[in-house]
PDB file of N, CA and C in Angstrom:
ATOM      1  N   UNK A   1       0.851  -1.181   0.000  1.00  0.00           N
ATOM      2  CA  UNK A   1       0.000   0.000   0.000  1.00  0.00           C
ATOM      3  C   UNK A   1       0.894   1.240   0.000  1.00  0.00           C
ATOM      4  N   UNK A   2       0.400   2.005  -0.918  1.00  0.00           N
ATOM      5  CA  UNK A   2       1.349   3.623  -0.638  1.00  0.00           C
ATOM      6  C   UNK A   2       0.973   4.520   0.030  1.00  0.00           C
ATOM      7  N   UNK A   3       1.922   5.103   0.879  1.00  0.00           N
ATOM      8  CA  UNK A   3       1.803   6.069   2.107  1.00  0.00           C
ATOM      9  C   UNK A   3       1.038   7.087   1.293  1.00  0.00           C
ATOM     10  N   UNK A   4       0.823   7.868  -0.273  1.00  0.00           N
ATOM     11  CA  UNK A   4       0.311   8.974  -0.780  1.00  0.00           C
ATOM     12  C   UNK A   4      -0.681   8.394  -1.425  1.00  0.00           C
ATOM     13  N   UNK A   5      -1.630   9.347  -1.416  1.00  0.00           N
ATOM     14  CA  UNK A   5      -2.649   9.532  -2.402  1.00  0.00           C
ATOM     15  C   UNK A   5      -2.409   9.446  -3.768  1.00  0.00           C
ATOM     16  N   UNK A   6      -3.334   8.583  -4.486  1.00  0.00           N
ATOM     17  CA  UNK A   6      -3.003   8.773  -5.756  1.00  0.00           C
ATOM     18  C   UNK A   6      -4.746   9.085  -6.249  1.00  0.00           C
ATOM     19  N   UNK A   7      -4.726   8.709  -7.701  1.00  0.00           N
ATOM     20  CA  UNK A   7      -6.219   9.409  -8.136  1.00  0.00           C
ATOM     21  C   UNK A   7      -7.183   8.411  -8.058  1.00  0.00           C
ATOM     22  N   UNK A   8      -7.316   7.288  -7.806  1.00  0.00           N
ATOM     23  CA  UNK A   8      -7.961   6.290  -8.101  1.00  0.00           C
ATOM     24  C   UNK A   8      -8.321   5.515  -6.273  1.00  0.00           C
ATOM     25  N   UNK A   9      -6.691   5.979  -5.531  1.00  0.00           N
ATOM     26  CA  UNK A   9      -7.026   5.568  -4.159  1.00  0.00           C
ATOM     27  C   UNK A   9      -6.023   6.178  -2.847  1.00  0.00           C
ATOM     28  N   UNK A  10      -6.966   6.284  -1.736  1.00  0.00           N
ATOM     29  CA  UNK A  10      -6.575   6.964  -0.843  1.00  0.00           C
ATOM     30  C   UNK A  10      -5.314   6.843   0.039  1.00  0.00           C
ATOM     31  N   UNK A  11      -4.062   6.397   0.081  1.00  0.00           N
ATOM     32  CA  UNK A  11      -2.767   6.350   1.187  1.00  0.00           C
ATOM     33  C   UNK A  11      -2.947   6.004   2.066  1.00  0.00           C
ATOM     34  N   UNK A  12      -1.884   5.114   2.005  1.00  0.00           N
ATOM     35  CA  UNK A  12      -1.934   4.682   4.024  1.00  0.00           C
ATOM     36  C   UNK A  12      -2.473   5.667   4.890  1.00  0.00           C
ATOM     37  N   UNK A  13      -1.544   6.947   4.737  1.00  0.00           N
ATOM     38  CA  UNK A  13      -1.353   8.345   5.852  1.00  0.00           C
ATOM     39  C   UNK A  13      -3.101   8.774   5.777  1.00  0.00           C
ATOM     40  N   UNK A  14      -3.736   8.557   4.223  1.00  0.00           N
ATOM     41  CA  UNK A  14      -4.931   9.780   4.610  1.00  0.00           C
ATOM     42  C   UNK A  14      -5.813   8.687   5.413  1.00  0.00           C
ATOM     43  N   UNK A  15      -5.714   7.222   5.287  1.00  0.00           N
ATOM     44  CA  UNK A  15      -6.921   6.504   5.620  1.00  0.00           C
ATOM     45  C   UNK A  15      -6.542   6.008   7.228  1.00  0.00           C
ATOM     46  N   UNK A  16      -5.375   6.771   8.018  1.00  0.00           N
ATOM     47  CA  UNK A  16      -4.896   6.679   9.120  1.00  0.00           C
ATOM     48  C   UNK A  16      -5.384   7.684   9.621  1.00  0.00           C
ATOM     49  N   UNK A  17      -5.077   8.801   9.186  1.00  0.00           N
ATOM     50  CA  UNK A  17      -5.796  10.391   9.446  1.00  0.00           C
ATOM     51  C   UNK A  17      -7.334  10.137  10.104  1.00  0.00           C
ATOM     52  N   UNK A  18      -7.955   9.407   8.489  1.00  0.00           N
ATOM     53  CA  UNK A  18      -9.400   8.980   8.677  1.00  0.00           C
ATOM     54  C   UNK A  18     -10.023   8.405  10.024  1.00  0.00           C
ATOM     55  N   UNK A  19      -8.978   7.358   9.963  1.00  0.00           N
ATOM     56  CA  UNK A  19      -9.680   6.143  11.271  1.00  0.00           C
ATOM     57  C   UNK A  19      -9.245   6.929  12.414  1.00  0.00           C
ATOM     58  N   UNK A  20      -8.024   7.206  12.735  1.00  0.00           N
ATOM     59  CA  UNK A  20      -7.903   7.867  14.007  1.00  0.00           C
ATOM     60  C   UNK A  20      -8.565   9.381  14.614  1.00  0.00           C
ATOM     61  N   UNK A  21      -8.658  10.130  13.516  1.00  0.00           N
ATOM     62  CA  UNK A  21      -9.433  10.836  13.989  1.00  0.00           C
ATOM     63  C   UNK A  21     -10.886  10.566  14.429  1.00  0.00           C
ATOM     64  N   UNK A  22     -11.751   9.826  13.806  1.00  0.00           N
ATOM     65  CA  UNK A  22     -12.845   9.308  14.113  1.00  0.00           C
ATOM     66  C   UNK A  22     -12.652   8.615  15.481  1.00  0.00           C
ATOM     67  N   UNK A  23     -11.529   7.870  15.495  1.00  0.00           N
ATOM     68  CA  UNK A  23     -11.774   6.915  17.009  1.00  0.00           C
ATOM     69  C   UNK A  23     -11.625   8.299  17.921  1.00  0.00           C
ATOM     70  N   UNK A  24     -10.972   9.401  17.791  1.00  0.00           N
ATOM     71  CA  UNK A  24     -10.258  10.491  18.969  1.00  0.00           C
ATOM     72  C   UNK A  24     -11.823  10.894  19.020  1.00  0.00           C
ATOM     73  N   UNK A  25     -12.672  11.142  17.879  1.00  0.00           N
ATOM     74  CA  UNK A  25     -14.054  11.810  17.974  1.00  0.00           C
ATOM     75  C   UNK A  25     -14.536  11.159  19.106  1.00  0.00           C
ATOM     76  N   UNK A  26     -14.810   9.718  18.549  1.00  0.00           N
ATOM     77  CA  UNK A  26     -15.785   9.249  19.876  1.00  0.00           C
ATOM     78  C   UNK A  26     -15.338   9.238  21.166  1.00  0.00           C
ATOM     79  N   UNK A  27     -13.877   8.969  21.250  1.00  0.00           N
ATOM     80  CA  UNK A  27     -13.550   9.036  23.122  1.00  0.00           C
ATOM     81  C   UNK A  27     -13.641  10.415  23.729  1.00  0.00           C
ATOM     82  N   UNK A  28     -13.562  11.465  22.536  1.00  0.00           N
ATOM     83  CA  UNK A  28     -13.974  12.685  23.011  1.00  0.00           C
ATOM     84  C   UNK A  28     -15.262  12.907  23.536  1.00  0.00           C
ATOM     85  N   UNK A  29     -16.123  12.853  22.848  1.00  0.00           N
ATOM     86  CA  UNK A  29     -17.431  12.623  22.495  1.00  0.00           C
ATOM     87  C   UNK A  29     -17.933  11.560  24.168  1.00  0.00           C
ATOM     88  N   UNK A  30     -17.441  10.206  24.445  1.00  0.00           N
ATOM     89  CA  UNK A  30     -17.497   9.631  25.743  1.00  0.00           C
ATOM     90  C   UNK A  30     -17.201  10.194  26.630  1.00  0.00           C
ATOM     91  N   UNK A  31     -15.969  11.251  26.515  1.00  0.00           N
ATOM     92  CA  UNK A  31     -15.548  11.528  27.469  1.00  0.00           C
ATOM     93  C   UNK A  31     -16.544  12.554  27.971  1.00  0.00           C
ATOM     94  N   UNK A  32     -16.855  13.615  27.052  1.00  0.00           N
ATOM     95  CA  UNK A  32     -17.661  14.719  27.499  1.00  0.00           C
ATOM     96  C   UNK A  32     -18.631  14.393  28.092  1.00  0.00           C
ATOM     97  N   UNK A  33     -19.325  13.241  27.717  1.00  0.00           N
ATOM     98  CA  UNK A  33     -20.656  12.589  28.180  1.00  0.00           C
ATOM     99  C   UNK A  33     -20.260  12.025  29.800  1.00  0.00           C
ATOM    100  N   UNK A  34     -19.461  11.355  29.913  1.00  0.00           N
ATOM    101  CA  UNK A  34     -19.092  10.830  30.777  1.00  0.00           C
ATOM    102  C   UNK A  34     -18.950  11.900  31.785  1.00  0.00           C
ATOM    103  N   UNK A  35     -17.955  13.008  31.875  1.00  0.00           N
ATOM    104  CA  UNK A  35     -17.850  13.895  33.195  1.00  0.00           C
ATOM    105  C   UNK A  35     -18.975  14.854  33.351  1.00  0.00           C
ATOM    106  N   UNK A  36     -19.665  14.640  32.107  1.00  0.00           N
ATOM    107  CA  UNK A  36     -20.496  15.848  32.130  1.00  0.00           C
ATOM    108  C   UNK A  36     -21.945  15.932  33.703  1.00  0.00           C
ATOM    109  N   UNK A  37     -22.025  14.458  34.064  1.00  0.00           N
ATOM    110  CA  UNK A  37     -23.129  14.619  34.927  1.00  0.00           C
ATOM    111  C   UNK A  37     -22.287  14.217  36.236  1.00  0.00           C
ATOM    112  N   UNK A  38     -21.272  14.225  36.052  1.00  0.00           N
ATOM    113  CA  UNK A  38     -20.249  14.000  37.545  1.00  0.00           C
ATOM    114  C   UNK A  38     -20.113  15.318  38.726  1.00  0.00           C
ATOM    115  N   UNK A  39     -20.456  15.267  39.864  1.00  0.00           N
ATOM    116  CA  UNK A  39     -20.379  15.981  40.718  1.00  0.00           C
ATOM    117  C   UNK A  39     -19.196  16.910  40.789  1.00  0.00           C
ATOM    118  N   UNK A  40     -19.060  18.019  41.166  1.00  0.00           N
ATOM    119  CA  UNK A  40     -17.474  18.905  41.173  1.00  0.00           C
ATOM    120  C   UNK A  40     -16.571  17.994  42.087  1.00  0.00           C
ATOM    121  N   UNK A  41     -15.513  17.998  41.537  1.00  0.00           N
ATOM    122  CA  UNK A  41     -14.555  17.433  42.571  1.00  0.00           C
ATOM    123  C   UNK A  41     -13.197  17.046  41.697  1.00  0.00           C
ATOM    124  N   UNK A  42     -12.277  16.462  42.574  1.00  0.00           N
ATOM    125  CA  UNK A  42     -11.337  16.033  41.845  1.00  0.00           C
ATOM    126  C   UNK A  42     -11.439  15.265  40.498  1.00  0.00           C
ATOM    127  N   UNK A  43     -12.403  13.820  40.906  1.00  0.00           N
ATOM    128  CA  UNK A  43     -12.143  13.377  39.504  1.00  0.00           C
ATOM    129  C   UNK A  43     -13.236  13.808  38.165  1.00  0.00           C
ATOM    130  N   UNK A  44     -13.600  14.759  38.642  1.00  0.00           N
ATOM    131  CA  UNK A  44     -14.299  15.541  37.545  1.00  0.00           C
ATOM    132  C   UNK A  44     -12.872  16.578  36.909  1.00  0.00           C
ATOM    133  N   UNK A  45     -12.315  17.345  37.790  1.00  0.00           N
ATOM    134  CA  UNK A  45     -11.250  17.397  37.219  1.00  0.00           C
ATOM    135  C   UNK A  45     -10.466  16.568  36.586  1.00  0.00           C
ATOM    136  N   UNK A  46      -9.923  15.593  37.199  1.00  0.00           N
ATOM    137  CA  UNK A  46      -8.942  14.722  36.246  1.00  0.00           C
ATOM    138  C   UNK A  46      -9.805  14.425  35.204  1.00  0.00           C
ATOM    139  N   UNK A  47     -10.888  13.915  34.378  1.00  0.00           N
ATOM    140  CA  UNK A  47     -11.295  13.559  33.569  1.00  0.00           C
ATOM    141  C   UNK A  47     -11.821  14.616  32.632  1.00  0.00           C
ATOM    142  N   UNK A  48     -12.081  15.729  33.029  1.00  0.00           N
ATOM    143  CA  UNK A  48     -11.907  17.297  32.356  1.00  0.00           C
ATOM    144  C   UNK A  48     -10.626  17.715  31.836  1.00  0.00           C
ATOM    145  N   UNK A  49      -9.139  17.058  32.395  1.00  0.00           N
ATOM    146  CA  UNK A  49      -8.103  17.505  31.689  1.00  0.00           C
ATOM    147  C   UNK A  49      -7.478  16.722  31.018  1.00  0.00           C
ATOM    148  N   UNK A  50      -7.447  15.268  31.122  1.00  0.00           N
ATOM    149  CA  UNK A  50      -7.784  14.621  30.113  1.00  0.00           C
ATOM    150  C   UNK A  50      -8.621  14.559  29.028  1.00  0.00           C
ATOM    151  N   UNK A  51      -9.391  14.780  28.796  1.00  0.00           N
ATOM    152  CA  UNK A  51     -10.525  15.776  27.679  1.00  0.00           C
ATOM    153  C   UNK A  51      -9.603  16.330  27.351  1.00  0.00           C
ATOM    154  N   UNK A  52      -9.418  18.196  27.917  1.00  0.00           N
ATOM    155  CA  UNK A  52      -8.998  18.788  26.999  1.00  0.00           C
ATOM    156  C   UNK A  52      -7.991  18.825  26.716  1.00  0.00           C
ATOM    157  N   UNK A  53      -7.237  17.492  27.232  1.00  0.00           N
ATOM    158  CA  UNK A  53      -5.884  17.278  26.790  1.00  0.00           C
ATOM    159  C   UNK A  53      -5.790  16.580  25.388  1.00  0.00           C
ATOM    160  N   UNK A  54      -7.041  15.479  25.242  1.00  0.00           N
ATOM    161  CA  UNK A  54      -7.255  14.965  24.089  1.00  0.00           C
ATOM    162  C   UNK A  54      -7.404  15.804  22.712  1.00  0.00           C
ATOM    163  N   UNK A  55      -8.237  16.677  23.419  1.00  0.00           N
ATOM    164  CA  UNK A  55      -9.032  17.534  22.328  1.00  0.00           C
ATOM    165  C   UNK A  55      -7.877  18.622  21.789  1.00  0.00           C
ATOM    166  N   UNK A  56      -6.367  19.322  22.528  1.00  0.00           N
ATOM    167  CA  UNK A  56      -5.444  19.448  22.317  1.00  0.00           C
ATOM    168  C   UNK A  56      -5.009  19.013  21.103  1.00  0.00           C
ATOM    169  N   UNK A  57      -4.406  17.942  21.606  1.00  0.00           N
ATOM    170  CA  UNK A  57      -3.905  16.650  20.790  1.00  0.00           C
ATOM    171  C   UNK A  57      -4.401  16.254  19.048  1.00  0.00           C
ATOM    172  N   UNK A  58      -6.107  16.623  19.246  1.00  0.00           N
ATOM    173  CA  UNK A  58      -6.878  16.131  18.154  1.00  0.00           C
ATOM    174  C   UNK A  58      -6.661  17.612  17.518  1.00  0.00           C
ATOM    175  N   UNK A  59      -7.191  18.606  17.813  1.00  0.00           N
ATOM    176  CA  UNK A  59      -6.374  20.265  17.257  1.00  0.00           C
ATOM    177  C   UNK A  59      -5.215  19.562  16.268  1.00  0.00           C
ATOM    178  N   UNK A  60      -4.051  19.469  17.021  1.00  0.00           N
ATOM    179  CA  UNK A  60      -2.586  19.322  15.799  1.00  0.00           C
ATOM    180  C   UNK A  60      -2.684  18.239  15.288  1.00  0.00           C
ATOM    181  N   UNK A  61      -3.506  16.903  15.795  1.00  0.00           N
ATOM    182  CA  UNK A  61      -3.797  15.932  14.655  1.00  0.00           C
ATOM    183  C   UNK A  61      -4.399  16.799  13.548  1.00  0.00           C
ATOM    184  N   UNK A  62      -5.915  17.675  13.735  1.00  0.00           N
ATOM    185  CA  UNK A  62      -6.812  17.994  12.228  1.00  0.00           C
ATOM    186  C   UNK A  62      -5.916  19.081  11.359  1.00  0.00           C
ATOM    187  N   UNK A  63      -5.090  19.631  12.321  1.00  0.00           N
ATOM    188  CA  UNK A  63      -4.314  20.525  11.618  1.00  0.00           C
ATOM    189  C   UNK A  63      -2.910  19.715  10.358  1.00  0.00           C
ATOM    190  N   UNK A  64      -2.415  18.624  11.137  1.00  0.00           N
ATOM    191  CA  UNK A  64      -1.643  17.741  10.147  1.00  0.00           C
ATOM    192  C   UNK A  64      -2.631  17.294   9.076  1.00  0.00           C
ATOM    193  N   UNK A  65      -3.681  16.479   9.178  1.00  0.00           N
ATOM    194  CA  UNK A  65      -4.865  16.486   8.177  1.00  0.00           C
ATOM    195  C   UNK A  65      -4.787  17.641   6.947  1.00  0.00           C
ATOM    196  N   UNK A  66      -5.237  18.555   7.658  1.00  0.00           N
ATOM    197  CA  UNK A  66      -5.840  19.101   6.496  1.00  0.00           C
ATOM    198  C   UNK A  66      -4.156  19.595   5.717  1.00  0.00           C
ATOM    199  N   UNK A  67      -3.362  19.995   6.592  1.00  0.00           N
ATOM    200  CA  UNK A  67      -1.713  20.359   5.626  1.00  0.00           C
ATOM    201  C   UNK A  67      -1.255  19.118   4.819  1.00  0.00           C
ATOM    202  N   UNK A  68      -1.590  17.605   5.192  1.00  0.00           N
ATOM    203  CA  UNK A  68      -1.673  16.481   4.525  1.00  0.00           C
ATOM    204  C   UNK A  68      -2.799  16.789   3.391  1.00  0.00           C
ATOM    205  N   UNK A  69      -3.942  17.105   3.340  1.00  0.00           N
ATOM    206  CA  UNK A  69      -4.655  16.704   2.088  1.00  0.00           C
ATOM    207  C   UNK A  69      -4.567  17.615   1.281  1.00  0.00           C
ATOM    208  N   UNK A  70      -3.921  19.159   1.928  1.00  0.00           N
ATOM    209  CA  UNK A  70      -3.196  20.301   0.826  1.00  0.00           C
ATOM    210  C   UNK A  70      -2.123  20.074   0.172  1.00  0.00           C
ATOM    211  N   UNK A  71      -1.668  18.877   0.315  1.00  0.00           N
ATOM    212  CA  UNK A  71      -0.277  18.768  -0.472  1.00  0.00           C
ATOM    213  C   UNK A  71      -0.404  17.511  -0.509  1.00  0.00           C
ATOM    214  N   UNK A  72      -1.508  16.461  -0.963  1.00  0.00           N
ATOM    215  CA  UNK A  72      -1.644  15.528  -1.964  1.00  0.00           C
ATOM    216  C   UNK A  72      -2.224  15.755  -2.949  1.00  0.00           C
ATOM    217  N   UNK A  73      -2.668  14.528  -4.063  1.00  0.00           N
ATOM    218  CA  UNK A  73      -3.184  15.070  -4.416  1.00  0.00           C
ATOM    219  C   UNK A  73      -4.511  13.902  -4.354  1.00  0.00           C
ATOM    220  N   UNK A  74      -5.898  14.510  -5.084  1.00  0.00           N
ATOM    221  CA  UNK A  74      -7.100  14.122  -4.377  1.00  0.00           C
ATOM    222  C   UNK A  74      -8.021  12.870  -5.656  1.00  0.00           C
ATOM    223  N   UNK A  75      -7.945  12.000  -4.479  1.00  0.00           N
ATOM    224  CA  UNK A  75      -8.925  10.782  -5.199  1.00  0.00           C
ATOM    225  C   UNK A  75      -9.524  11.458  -5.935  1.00  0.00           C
ATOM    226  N   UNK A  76     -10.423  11.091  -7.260  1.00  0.00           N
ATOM    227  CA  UNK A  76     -11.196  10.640  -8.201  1.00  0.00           C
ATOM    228  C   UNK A  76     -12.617  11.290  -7.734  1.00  0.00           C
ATOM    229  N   UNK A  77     -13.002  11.809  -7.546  1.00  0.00           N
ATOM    230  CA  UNK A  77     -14.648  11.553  -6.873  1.00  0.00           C
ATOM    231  C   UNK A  77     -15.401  10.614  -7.787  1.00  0.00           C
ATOM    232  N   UNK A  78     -16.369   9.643  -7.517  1.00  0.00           N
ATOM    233  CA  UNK A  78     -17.323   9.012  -8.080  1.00  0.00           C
ATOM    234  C   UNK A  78     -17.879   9.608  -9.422  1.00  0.00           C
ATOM    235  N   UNK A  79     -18.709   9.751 -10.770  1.00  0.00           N
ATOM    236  CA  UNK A  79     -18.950  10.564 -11.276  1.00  0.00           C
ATOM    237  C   UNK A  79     -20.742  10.852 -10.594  1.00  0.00           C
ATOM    238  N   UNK A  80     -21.292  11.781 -10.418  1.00  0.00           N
ATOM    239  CA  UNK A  80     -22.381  11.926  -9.931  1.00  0.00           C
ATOM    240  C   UNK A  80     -23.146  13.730 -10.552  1.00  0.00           C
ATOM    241  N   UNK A  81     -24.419  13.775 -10.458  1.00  0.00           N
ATOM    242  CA  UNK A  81     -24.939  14.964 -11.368  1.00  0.00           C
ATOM    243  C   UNK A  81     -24.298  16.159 -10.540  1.00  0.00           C
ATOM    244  N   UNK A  82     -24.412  17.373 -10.938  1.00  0.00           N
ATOM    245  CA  UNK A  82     -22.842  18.348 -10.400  1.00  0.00           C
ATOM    246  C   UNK A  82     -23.771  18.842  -9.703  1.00  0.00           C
ATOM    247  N   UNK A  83     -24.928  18.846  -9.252  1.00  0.00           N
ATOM    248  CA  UNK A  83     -25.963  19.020  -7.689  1.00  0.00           C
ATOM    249  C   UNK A  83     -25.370  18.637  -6.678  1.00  0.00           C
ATOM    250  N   UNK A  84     -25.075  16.723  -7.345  1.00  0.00           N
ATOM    251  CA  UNK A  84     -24.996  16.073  -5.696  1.00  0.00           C
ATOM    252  C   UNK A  84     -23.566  16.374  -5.496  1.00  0.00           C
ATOM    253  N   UNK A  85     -22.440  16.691  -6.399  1.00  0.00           N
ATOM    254  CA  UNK A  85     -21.379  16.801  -6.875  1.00  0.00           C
ATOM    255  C   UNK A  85     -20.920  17.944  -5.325  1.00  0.00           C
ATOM    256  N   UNK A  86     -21.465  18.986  -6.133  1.00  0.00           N
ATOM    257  CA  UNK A  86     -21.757  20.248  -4.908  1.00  0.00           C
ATOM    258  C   UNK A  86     -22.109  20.018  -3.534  1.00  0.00           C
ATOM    259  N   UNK A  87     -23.439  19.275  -3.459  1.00  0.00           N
ATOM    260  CA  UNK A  87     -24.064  19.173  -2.256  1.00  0.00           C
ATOM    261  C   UNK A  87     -23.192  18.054  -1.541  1.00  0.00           C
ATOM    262  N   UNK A  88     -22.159  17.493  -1.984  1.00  0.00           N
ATOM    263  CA  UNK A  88     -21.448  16.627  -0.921  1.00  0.00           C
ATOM    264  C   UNK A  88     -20.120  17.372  -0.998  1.00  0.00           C
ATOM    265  N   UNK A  89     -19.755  18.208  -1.809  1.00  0.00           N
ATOM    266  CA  UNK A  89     -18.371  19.184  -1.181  1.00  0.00           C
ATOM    267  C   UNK A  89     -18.747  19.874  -0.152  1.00  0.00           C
ATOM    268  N   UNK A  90     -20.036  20.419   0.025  1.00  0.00           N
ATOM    269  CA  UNK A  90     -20.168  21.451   1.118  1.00  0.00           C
ATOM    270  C   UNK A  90     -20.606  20.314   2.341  1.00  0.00           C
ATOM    271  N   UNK A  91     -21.088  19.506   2.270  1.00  0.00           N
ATOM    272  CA  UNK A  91     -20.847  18.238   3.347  1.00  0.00           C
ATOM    273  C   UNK A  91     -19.853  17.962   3.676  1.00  0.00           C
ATOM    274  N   UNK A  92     -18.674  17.895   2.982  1.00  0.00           N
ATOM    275  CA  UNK A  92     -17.503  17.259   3.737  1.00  0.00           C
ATOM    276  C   UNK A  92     -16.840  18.690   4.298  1.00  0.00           C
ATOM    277  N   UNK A  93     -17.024  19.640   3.662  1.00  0.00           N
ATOM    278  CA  UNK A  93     -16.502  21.002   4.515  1.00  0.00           C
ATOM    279  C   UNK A  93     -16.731  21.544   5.780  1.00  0.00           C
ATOM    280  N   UNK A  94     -18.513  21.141   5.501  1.00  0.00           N
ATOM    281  CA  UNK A  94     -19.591  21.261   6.901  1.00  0.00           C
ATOM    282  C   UNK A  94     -18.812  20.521   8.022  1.00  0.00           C
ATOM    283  N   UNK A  95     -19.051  19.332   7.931  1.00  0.00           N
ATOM    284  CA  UNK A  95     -18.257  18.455   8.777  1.00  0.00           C
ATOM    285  C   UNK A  95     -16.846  18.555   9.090  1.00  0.00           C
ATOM    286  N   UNK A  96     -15.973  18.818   8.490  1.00  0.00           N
ATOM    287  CA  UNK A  96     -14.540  19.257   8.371  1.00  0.00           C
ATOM    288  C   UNK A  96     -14.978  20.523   9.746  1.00  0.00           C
ATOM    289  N   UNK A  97     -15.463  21.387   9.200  1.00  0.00           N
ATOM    290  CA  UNK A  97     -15.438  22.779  10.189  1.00  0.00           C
ATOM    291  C   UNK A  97     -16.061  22.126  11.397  1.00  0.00           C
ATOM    292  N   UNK A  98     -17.136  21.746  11.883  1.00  0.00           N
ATOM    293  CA  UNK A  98     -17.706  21.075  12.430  1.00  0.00           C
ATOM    294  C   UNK A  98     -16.812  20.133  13.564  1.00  0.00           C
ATOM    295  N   UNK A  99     -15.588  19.578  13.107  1.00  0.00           N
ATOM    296  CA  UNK A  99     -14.690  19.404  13.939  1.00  0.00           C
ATOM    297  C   UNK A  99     -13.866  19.942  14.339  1.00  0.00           C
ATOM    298  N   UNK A 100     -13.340  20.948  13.577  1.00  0.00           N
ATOM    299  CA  UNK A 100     -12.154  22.274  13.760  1.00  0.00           C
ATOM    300  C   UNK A 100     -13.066  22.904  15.541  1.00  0.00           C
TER     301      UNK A 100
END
C-alpha cells in the first residue's frame, strides 16, 4: 500500500488520518458525556483535563490532516450529477469545520 494519495485511491497516511481521527471523535465525544453529569470534585477534574488534553492533541492531529490533504493530491470523486457533486463538497466542509 502507498503512504500517498493517488487518483484512483486513498494512502496509508490519509486513511490513518481517517480512522484515528474518528476513534479520537468518539472518546472525546465519551468523554464529554461521561464527566459531564459528575459531581465537582477532583475526579471531575482529572477527567476534564484529560478531555482537553485529548481535544489538544486532536487540534494538531486535524491541523496535520488538512496540511496532509493540501499537499496531496485528491482521489477521483465518483462521477455523480454536479448538484450532488456540490451538495457533498459542502458536506464534507460542513463536517470538516464542524470538527475544527
Amino acid at each position: 500500500m502507498q503512504l500517498h494519495d493517488t487518483i484512483k485511491a486513498y494512502g496509508l497516511i490519509s486513511r490513518l488520518n481517517h480512522w484515528l481521527g474518528a476513534l479520537l471523535v468518539i472518546v472525546l465525544l465519551g468523554l464529554g458525556l461521561y464527566f459531564h453529569e459528575m459531581p465537582k470534585g477532583e475526579e471531575l477534574t482529572y477527567w476534564r483535563g484529560i478531555h482537553i488534553g485529548l481535544g489538544t492533541l486532536g487540534l494538531l492531529f486535524l491541523l496535520f490532516r488538512i496540511v496532509w490533504r493540501g499537499l496531496n493530491r485528491h482521489t477521483q470523486a465518483a462521477l455523480q450529477v454536479p448538484s450532488l457533486q456540490k451538495a457533498s463538497h459542502i458536506t464534507h466542509l460542513v463536517l470538516s469545520l464542524s470538527l475544527l
